[in-house]
Protein backbone atom coordinates (compact mmCIF):
# COMPACT_ATOMS: atom_id res chain seq x y z
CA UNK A 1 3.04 2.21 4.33
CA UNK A 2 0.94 2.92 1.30
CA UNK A 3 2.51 2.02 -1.89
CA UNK A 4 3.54 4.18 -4.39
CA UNK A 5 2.27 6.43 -6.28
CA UNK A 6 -0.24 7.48 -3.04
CA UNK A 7 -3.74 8.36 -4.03
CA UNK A 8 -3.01 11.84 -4.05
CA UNK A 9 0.13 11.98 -6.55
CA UNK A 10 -2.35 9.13 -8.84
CA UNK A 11 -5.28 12.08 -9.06
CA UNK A 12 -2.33 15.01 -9.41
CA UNK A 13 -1.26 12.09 -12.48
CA UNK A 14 -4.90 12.28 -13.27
CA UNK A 15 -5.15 16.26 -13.43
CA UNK A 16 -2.06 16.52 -15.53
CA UNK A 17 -3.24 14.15 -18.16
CA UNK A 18 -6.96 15.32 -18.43
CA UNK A 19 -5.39 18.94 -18.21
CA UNK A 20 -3.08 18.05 -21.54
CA UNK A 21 0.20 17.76 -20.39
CA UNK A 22 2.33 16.73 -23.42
CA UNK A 23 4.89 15.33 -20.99
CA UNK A 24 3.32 11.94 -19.87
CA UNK A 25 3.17 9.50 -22.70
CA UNK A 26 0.44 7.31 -22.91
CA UNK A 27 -0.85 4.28 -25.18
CA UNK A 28 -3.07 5.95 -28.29
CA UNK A 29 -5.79 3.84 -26.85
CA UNK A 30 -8.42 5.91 -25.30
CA UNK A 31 -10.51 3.02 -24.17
CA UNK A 32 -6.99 2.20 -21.99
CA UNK A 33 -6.37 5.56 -21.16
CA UNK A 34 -10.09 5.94 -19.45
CA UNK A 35 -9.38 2.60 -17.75
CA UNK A 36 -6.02 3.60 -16.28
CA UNK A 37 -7.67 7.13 -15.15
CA UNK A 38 -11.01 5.43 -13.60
CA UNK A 39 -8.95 3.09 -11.67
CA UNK A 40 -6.60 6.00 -10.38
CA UNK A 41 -9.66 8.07 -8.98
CA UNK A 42 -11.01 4.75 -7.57
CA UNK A 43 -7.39 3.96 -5.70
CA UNK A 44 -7.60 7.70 -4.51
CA UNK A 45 -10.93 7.64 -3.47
CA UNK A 46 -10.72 4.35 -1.10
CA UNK A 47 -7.45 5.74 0.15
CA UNK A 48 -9.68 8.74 1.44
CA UNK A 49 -12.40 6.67 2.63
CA UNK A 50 -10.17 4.38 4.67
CA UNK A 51 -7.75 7.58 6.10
CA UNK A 52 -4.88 7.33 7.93
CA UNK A 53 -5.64 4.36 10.00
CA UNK A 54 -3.70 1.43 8.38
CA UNK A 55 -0.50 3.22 8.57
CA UNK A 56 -1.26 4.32 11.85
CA UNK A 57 -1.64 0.49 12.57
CA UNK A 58 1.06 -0.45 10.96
CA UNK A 59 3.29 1.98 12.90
CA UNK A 60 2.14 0.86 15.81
CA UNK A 61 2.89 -2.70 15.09
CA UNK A 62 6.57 -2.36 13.93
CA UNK A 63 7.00 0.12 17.25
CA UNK A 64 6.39 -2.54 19.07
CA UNK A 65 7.82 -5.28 17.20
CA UNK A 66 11.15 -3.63 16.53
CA UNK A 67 10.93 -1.91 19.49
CA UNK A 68 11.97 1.37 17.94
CA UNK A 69 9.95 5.02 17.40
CA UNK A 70 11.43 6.22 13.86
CA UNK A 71 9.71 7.22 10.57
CA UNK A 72 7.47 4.02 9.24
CA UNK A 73 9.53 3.78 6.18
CA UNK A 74 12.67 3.31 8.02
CA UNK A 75 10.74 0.91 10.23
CA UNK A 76 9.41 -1.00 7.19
CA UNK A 77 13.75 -1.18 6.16
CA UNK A 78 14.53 -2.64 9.47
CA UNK A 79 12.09 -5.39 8.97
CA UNK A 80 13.15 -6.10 5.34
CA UNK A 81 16.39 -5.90 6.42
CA UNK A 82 15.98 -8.36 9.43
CA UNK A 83 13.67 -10.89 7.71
CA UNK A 84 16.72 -11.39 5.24
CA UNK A 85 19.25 -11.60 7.76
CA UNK A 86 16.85 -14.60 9.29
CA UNK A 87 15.69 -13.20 11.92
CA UNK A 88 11.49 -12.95 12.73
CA UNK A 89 11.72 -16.73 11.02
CA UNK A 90 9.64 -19.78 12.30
CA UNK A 91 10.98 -20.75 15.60
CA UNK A 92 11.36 -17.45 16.97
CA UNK A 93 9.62 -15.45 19.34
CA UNK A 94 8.07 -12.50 17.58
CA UNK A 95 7.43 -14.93 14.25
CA UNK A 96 3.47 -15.24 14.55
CA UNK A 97 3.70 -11.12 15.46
CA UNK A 98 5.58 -10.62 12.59
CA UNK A 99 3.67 -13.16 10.23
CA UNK A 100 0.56 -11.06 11.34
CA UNK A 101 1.60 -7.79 10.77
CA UNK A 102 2.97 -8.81 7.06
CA UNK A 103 -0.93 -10.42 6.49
CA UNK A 104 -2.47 -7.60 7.50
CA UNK A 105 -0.60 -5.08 6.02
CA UNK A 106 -0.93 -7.06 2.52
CA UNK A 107 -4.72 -7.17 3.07
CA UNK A 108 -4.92 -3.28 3.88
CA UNK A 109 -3.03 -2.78 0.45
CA UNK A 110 -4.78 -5.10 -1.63
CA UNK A 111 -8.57 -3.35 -0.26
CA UNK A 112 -6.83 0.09 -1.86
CA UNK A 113 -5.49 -1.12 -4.84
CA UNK A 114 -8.32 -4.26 -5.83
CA UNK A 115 -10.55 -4.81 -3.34
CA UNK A 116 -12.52 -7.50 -5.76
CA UNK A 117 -10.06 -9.72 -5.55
CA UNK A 118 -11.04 -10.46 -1.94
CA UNK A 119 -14.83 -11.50 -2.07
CA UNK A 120 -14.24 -14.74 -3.66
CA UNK A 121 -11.73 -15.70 -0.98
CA UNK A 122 -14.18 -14.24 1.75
CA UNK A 123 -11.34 -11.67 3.07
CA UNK A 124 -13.64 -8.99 2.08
């Protein structure tokens, strides 16, 4: 599950500001402000370029992990939920699946949100 704000509500953020909308308050420092807009557009733009395809992933993962077909969000709860109530922990039998899923799912995040971050640890 993508994190929030999605690429799309970042550029509809983006739109509002360049379009003057006196309702979002921002720093007075336009250097900051370009920053915060580039890296917006660049979040939105590798969301696009990558699709639909690590949420699809990641649905079908919990699916079968959980062994339940609801929304991903409520999928993503159950394993929150269950991973603080102990269960998925080492010593069980869906811990590697689970442990997997989780490092994927963090990797697919972090190439949308700062993808440079991975090169020097050769996750690229």
């Amino acid at each position: 599950m993508r994190d929030r704000p999605t690429g799309e509500e970042l550029l509809a953020l983006v739109e509002r500001i360049e379009g003057g909308d006196g309702s979002i308050i921002l720093p007075d420092d336009e250097r900051y402000k370009e920053l915060m807009i580039a890296g917006a557009r660049a979040i939105a733009e590798r969301q696009r370029d990558i699709g639909d395809g690590p949420e699809k992933r990641e649905l079908r993962e919990l699916t079968r992990i959980l062994g339940a077909e609801v929304p991903l969000a409520d999928l993503n709860k159950t394993l929150a939920a269950a991973i603080r109530a102990g269960d998925h922990g080492p010593g069980t039998a869906d811990s590697a699946a689970v442990g997997r899923h989780l490092w994927q799912t963090a990797l697919e995040r972090v190439r949308e949100s700062s993808p440079k971050v991975l090169g020097p640890l050769g996750l690229e």
